[in-house]
C-alpha atoms as a PDB file:
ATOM      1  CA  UNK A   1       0.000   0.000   0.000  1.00  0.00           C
ATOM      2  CA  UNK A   2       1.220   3.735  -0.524  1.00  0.00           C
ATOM      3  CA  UNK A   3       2.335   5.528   2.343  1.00  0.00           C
ATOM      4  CA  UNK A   4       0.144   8.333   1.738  1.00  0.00           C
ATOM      5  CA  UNK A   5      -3.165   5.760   1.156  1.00  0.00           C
ATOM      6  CA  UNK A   6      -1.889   4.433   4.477  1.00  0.00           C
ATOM      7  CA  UNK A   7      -1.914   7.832   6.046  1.00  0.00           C
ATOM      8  CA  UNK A   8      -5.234   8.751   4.879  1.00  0.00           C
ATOM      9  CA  UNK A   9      -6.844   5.476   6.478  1.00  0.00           C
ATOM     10  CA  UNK A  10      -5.085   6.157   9.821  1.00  0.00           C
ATOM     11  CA  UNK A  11      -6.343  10.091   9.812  1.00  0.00           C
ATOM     12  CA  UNK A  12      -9.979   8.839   9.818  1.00  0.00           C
ATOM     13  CA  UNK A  13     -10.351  10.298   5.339  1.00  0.00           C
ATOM     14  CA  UNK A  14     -13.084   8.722   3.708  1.00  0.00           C
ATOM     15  CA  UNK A  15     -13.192   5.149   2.096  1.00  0.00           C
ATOM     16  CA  UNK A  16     -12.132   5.368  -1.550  1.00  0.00           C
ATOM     17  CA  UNK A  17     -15.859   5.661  -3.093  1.00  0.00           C
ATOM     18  CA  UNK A  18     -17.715   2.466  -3.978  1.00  0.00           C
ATOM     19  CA  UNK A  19     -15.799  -0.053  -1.597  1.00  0.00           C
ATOM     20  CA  UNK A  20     -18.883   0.169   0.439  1.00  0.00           C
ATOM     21  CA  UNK A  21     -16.685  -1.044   3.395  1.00  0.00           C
ATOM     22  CA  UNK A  22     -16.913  -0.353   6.905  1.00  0.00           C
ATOM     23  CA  UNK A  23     -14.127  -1.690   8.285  1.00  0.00           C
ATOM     24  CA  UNK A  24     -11.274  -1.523   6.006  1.00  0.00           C
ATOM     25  CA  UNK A  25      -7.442  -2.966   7.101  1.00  0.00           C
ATOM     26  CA  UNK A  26      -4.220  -3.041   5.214  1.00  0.00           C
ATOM     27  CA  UNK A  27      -1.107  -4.265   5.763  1.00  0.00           C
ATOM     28  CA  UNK A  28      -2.126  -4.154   9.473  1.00  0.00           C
ATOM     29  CA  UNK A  29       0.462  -5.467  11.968  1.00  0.00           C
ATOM     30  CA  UNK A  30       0.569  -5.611  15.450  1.00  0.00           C
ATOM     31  CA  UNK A  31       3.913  -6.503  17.717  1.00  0.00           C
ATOM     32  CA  UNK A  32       3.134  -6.251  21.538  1.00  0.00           C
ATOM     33  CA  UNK A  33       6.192  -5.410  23.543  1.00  0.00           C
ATOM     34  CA  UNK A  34       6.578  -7.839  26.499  1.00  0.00           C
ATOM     35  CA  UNK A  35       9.321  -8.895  29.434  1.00  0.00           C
ATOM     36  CA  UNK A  36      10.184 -11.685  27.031  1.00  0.00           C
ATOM     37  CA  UNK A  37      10.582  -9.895  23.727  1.00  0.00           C
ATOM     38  CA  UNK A  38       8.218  -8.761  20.690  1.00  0.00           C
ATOM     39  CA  UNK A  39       5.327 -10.855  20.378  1.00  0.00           C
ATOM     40  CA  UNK A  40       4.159 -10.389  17.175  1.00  0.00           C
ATOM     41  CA  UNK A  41      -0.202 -10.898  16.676  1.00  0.00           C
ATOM     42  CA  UNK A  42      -1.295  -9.805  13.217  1.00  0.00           C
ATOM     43  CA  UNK A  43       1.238  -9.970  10.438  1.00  0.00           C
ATOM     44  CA  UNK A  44       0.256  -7.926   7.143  1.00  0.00           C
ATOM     45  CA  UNK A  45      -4.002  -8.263   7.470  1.00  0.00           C
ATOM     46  CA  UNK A  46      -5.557  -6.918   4.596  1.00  0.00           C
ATOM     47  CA  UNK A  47      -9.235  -7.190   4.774  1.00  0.00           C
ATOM     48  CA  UNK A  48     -12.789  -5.044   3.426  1.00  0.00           C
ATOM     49  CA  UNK A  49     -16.223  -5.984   5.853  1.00  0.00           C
ATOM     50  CA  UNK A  50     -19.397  -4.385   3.611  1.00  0.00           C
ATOM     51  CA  UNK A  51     -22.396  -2.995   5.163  1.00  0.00           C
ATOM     52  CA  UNK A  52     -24.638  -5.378   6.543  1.00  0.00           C
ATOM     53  CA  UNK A  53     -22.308  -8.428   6.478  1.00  0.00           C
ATOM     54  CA  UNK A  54     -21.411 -10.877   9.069  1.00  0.00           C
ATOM     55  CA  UNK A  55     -17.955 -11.808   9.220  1.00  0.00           C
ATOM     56  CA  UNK A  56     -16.672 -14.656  11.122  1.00  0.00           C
ATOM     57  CA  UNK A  57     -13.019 -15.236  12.343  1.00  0.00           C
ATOM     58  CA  UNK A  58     -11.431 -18.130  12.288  1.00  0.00           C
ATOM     59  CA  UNK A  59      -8.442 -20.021  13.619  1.00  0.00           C
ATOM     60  CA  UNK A  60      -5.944 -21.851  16.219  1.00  0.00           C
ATOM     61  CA  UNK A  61      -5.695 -20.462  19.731  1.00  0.00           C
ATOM     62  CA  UNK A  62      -3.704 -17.341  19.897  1.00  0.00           C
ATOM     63  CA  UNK A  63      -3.498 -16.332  16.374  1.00  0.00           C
ATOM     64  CA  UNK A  64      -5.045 -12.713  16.200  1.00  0.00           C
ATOM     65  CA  UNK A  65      -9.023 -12.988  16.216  1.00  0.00           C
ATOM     66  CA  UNK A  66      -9.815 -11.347  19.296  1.00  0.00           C
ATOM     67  CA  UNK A  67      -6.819  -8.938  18.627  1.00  0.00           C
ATOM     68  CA  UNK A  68      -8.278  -8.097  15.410  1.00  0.00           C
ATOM     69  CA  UNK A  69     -11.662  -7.212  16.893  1.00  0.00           C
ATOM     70  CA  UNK A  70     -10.010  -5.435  19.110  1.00  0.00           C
ATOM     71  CA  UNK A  71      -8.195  -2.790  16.878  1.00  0.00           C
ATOM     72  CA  UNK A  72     -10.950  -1.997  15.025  1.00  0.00           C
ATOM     73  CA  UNK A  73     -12.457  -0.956  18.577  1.00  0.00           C
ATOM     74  CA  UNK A  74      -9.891   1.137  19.143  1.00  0.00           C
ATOM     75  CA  UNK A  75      -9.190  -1.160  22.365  1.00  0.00           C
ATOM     76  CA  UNK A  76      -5.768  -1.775  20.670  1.00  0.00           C
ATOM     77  CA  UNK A  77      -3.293   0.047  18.197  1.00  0.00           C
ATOM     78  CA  UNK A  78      -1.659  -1.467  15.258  1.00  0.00           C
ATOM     79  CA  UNK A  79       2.167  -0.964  15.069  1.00  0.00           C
ATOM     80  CA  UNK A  80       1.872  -0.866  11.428  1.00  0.00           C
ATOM     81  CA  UNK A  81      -0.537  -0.472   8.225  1.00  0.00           C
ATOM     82  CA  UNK A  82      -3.847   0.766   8.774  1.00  0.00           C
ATOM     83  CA  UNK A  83      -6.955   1.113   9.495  1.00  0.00           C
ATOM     84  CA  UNK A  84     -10.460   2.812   9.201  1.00  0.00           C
ATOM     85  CA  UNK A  85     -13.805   2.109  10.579  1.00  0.00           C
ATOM     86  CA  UNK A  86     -16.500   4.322   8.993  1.00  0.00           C
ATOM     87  CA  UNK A  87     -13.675   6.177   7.094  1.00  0.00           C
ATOM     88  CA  UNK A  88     -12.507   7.133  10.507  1.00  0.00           C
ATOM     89  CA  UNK A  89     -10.117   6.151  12.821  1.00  0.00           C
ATOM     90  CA  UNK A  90     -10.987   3.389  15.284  1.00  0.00           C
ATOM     91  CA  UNK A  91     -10.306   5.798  18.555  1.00  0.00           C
ATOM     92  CA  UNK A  92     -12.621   8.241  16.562  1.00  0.00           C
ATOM     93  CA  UNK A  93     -15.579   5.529  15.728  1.00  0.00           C
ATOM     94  CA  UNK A  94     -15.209   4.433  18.891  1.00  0.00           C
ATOM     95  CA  UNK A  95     -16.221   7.942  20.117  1.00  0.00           C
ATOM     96  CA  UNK A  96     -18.672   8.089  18.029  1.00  0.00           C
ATOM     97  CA  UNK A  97     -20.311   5.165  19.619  1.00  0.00           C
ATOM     98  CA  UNK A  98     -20.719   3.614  15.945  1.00  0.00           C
ATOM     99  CA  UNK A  99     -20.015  -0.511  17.669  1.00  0.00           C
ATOM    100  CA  UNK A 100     -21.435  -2.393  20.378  1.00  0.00           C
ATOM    101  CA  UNK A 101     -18.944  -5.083  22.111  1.00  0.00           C
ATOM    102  CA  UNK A 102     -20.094  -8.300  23.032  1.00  0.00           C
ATOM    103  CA  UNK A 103     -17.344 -10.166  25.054  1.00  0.00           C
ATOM    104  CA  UNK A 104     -16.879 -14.069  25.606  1.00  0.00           C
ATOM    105  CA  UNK A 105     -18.395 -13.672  29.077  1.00  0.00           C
ATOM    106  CA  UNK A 106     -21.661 -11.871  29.367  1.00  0.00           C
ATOM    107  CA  UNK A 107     -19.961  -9.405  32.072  1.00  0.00           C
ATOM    108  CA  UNK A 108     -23.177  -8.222  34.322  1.00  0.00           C
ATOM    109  CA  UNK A 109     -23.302  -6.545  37.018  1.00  0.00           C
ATOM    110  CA  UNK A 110     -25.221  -8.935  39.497  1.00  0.00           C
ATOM    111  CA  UNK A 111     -26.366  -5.829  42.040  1.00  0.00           C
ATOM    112  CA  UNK A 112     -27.778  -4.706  38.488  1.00  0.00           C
ATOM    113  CA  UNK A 113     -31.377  -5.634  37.144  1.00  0.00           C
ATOM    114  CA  UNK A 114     -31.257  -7.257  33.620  1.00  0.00           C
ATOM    115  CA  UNK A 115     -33.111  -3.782  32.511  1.00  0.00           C
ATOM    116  CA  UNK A 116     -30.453  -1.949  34.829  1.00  0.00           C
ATOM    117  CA  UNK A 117     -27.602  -3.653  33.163  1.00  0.00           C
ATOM    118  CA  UNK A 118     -29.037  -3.285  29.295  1.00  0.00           C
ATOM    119  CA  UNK A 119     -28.991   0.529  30.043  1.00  0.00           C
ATOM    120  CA  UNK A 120     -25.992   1.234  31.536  1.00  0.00           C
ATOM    121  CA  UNK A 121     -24.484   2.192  28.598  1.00  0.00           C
ATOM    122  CA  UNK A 122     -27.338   4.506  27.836  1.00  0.00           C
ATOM    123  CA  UNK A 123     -26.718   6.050  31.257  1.00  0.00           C
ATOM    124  CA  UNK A 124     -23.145   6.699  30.592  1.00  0.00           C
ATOM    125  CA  UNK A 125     -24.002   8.479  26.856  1.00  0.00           C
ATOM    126  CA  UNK A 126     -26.452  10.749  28.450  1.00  0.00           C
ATOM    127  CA  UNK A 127     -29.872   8.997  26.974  1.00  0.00           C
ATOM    128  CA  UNK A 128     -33.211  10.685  29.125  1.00  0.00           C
ATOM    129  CA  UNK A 129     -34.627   8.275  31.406  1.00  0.00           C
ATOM    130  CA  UNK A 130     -37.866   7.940  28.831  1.00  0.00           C
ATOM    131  CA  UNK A 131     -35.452   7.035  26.024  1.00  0.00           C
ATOM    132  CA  UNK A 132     -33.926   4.613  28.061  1.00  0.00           C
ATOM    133  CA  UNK A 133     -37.180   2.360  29.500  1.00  0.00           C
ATOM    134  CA  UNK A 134     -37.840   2.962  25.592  1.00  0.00           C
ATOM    135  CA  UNK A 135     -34.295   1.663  24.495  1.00  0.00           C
ATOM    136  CA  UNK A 136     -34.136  -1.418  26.999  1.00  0.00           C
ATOM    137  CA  UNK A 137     -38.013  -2.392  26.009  1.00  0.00           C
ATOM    138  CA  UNK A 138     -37.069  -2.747  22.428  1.00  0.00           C
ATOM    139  CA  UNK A 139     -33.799  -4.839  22.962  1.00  0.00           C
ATOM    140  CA  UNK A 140     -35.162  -6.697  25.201  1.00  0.00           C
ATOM    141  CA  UNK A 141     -37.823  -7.584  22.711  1.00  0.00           C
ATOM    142  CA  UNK A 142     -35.666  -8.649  20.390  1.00  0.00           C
ATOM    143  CA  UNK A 143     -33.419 -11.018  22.229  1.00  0.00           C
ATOM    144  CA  UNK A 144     -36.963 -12.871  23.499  1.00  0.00           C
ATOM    145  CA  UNK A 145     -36.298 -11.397  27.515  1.00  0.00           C
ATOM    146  CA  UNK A 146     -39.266  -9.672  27.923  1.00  0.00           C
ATOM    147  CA  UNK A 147     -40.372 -10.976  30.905  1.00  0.00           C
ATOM    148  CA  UNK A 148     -37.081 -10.986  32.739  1.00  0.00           C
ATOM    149  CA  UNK A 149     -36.145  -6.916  32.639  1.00  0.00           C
ATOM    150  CA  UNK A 150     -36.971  -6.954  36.639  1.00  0.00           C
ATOM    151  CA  UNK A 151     -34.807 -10.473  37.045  1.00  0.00           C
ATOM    152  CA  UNK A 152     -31.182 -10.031  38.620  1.00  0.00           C
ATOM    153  CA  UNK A 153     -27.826 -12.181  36.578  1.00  0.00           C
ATOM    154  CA  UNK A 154     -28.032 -15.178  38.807  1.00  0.00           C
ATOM    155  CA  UNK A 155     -31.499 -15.753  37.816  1.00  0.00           C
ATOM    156  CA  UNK A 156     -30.442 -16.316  34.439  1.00  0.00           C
ATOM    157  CA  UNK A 157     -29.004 -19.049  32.742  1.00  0.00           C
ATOM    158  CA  UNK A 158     -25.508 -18.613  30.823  1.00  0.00           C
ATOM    159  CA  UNK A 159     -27.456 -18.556  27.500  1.00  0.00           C
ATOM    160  CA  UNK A 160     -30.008 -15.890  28.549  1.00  0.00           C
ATOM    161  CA  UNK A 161     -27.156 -13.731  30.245  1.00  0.00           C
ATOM    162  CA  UNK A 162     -25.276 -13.500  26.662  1.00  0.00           C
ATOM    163  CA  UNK A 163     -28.762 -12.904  25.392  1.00  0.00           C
ATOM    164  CA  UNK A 164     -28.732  -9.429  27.776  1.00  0.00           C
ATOM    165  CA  UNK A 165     -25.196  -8.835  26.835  1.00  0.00           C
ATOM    166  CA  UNK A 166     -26.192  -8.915  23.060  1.00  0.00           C
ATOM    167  CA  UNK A 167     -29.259  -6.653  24.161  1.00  0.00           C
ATOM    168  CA  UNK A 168     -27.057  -4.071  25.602  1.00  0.00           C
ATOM    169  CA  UNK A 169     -24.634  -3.608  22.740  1.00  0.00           C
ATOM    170  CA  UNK A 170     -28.152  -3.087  20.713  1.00  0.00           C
ATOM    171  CA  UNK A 171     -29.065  -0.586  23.119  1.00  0.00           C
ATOM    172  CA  UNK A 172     -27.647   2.581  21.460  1.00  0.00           C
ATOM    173  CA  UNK A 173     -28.249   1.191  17.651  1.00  0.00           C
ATOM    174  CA  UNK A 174     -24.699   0.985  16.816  1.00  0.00           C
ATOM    175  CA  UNK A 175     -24.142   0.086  13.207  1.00  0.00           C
ATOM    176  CA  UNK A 176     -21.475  -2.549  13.881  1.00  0.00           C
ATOM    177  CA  UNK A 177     -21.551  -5.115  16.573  1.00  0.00           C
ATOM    178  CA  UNK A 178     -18.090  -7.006  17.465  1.00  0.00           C
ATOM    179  CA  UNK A 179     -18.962 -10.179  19.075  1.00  0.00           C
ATOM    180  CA  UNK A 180     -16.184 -11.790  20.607  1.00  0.00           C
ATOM    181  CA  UNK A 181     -16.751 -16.097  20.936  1.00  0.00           C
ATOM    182  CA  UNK A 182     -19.775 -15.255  22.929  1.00  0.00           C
ATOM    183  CA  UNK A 183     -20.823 -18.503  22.741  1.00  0.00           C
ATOM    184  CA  UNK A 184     -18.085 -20.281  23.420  1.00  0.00           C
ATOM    185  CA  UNK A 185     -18.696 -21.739  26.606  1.00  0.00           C
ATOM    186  CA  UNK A 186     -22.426 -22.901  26.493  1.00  0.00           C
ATOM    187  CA  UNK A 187     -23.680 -26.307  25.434  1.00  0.00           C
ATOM    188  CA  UNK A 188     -24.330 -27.538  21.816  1.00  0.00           C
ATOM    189  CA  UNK A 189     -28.326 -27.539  22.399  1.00  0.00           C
ATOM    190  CA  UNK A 190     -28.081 -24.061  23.772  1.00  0.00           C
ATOM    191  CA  UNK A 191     -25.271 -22.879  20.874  1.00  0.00           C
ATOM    192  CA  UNK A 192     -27.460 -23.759  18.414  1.00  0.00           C
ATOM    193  CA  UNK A 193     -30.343 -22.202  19.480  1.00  0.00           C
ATOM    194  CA  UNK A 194     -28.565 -18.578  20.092  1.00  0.00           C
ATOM    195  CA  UNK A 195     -27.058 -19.165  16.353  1.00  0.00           C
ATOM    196  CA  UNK A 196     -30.422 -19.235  15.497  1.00  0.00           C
ATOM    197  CA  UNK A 197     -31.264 -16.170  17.240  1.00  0.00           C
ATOM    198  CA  UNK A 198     -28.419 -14.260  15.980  1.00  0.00           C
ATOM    199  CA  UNK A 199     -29.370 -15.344  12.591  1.00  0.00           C
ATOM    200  CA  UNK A 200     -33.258 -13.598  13.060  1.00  0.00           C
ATOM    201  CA  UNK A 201     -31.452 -10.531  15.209  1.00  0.00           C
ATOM    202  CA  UNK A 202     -28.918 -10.285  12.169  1.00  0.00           C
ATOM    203  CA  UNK A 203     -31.650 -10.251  10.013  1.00  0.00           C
ATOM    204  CA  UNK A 204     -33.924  -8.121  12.014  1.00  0.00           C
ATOM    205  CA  UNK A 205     -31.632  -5.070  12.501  1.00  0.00           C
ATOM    206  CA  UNK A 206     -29.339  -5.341   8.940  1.00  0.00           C
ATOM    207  CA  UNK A 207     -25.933  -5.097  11.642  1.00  0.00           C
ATOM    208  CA  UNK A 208     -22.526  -5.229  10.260  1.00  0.00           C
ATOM    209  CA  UNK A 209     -21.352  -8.072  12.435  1.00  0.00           C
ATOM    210  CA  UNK A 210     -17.616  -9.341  13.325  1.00  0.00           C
ATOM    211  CA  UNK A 211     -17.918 -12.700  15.471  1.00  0.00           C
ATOM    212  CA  UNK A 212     -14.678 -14.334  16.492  1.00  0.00           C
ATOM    213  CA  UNK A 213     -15.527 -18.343  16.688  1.00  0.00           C
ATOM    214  CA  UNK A 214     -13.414 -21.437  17.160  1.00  0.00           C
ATOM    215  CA  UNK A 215     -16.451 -23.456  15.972  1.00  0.00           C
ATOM    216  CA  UNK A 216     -16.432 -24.435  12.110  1.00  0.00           C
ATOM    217  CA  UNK A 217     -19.917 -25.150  12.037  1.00  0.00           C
ATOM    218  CA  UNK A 218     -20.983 -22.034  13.869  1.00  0.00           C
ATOM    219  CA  UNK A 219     -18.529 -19.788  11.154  1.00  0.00           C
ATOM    220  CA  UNK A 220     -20.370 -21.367   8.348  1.00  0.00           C
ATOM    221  CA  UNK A 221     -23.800 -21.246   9.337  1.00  0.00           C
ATOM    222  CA  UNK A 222     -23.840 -17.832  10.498  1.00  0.00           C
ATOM    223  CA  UNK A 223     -21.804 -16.064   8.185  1.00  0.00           C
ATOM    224  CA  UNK A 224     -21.865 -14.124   4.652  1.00  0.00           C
ATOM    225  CA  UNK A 225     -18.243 -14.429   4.497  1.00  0.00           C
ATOM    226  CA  UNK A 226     -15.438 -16.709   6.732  1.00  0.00           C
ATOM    227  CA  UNK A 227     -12.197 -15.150   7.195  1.00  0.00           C
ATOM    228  CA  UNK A 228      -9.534 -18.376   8.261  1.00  0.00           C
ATOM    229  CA  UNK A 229      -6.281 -17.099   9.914  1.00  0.00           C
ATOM    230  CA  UNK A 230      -2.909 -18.559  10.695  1.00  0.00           C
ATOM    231  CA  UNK A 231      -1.211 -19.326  13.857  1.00  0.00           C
ATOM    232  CA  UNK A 232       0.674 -16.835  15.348  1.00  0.00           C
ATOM    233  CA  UNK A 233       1.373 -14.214  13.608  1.00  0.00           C
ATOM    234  CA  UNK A 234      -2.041 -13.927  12.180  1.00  0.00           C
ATOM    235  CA  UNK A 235      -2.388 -13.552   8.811  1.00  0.00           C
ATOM    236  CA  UNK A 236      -5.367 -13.836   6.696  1.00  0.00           C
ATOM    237  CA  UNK A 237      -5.050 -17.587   4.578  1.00  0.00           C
ATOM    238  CA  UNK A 238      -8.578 -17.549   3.017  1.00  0.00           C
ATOM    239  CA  UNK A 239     -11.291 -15.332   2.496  1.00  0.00           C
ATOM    240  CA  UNK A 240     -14.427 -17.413   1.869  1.00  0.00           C
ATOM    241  CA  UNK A 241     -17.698 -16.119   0.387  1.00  0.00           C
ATOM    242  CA  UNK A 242     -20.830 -18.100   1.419  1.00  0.00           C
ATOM    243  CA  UNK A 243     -23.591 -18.965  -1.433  1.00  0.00           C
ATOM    244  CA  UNK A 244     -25.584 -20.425   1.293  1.00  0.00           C
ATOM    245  CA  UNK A 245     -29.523 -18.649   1.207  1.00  0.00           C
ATOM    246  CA  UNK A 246     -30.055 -16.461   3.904  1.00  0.00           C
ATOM    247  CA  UNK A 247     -33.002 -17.811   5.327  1.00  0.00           C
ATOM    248  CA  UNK A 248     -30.712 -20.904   7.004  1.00  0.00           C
ATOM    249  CA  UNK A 249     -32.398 -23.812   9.491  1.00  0.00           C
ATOM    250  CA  UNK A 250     -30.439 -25.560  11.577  1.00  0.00           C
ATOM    251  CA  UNK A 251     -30.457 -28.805   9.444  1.00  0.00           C
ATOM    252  CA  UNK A 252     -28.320 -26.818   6.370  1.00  0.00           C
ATOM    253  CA  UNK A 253     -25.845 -27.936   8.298  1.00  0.00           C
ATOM    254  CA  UNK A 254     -26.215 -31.442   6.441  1.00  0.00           C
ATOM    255  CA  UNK A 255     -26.591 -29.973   2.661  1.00  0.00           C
ATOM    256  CA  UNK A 256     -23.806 -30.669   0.299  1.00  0.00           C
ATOM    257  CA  UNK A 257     -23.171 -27.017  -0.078  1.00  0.00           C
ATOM    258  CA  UNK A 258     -22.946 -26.202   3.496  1.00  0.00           C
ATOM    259  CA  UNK A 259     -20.441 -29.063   3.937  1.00  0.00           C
ATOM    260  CA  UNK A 260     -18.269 -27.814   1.242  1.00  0.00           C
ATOM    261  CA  UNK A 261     -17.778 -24.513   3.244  1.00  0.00           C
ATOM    262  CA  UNK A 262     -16.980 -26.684   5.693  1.00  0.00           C
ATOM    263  CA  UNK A 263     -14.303 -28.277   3.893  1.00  0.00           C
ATOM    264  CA  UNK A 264     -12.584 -25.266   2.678  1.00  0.00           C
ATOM    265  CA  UNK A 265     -12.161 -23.691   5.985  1.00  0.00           C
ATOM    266  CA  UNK A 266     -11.015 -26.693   7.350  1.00  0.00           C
ATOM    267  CA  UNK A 267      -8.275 -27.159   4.429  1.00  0.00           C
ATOM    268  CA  UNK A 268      -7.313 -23.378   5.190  1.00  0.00           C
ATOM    269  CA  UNK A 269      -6.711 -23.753   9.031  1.00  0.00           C
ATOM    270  CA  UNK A 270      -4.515 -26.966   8.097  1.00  0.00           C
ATOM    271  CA  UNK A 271      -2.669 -24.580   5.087  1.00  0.00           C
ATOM    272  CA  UNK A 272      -2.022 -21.960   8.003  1.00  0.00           C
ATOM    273  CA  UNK A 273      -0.117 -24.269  10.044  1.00  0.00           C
ATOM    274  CA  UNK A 274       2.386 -24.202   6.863  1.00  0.00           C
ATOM    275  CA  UNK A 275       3.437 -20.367   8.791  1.00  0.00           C
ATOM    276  CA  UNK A 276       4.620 -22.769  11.739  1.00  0.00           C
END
């Protein structure tokens, strides 16, 4: 990439006109300084995310997802390339509250209603109480908790926390929602089922998603495009464009076509260990 294309990503300029992207990386690297030495997480990332896709991120342990999803919420800073996030800067998009965060624990505050937890964040930005009861309705709505606004964490199980989690980052209509393995440690039954709520809540709201995922099956079936990753230092092996329909039951997952997907990513993570 030119330096000066470089620069103009980093100072927040718009997109080139037409990419349609969002999020838009290149040659993005990332070196965290440590005790031990350099460790070095992303290694030359290039990648466009379009309006209204949903991205999933695949790979081994330790090689960059989360780190990723991370720098384009401004949580870390690459050490080289660049990047933009609405034709801004990440620190800037972050300011301009344009993502919600959805971490691999549902992080609630158990003195904290569901309803008081869902609109903390519209606390913090200044929303009027009316908005807010308004806000928290709606999400609620939409991640199937109505009746529970008035129940406390511990009431919940783990699958209907992440459900509140989700239904906070919704709270203040960000564009883009990062979604960090947040299903990573429930049960296959309940898995599937919030994969299938994602999928209506996807559809339902037209999000630009980024989900980080160890699970093959999960990438495939939720996605519009699968981006596989190496170990350590990530780098971007394939980018994989799903043909599958969007309206998607659970039992795509034993069509031909879906299985196919399932092939490719599989011969990409085994390509990336080829970096070792």
């Amino acid at each position: 990439m030119m330096p000066q294309a470089a620069a103009a990503l980093t100072e927040g300029a718009a997109l080139p006109a037409g990419t349609g992207a969002v999020i838009a990386a290149r040659g993005l690297d990332l070196t965290f300084r440590t005790a031990d030495g350099p460790v070095q997480a992303l290694s030359d990332v290039s990648l466009e995310i379009g309006r209204g896709e949903f991205v999933s991120f695949i790979g081994p342990s330790g090689c960059g997802k989360t780190t990723f999803l991370r720098v384009v919420a401004g949580l870390e800073h690459p050490t080289g390339g660049a990047i933009a996030v609405n034709g801004m800067t990440p620190d800037a998009a972050r300011q301009a509250r344009a993502y919600g965060y959805v971490f691999q624990a549902a992080g609630l505050y158990p003195w904290r209603t569901i309803a008081g937890n869902v609109k903390l964040p519209l606390e913090i930005m200044g929303f009027s109480k009316a908005e807010q009861e308004s806000r928290v309705r709606k999400v609620l709505s939409l991640v199937e908790l109505d009746g529970f606004a008035g129940k406390y964490p511990w009431q919940l199980s783990g699958g209907m926390q992440q459900r509140a989690s989700i239904a906070r980052a919704l709270s203040f209509d960000a564009g883009i929602l990062l979604m960090d393995e947040p299903f990573g440690a429930l049960d296959e039954i309940v898995r599937d089922r919030l994969n299938e709520e994602l999928m209506r809540l996807w559809a339902a709201t037209g999000k630009t998603v980024g989900f980080v995922t160890h699970s093959i099956p999960e990438a495939v079936y939720l996605s519009t495009k699968i981006v596989v990753m190496s170990p350590r230092p990530g780098r971007i092996i394939d980018v994989i464009e799903s043909d599958l329909p969007a309206e998607r039951p659970l039992d795509i997952r034993d069509t031909p076509e879906f299985l196919a997907l399932a092939h490719r990513v599989r011969v990409g993570l085994r390509a990336g260990h080829a970096y070792d």
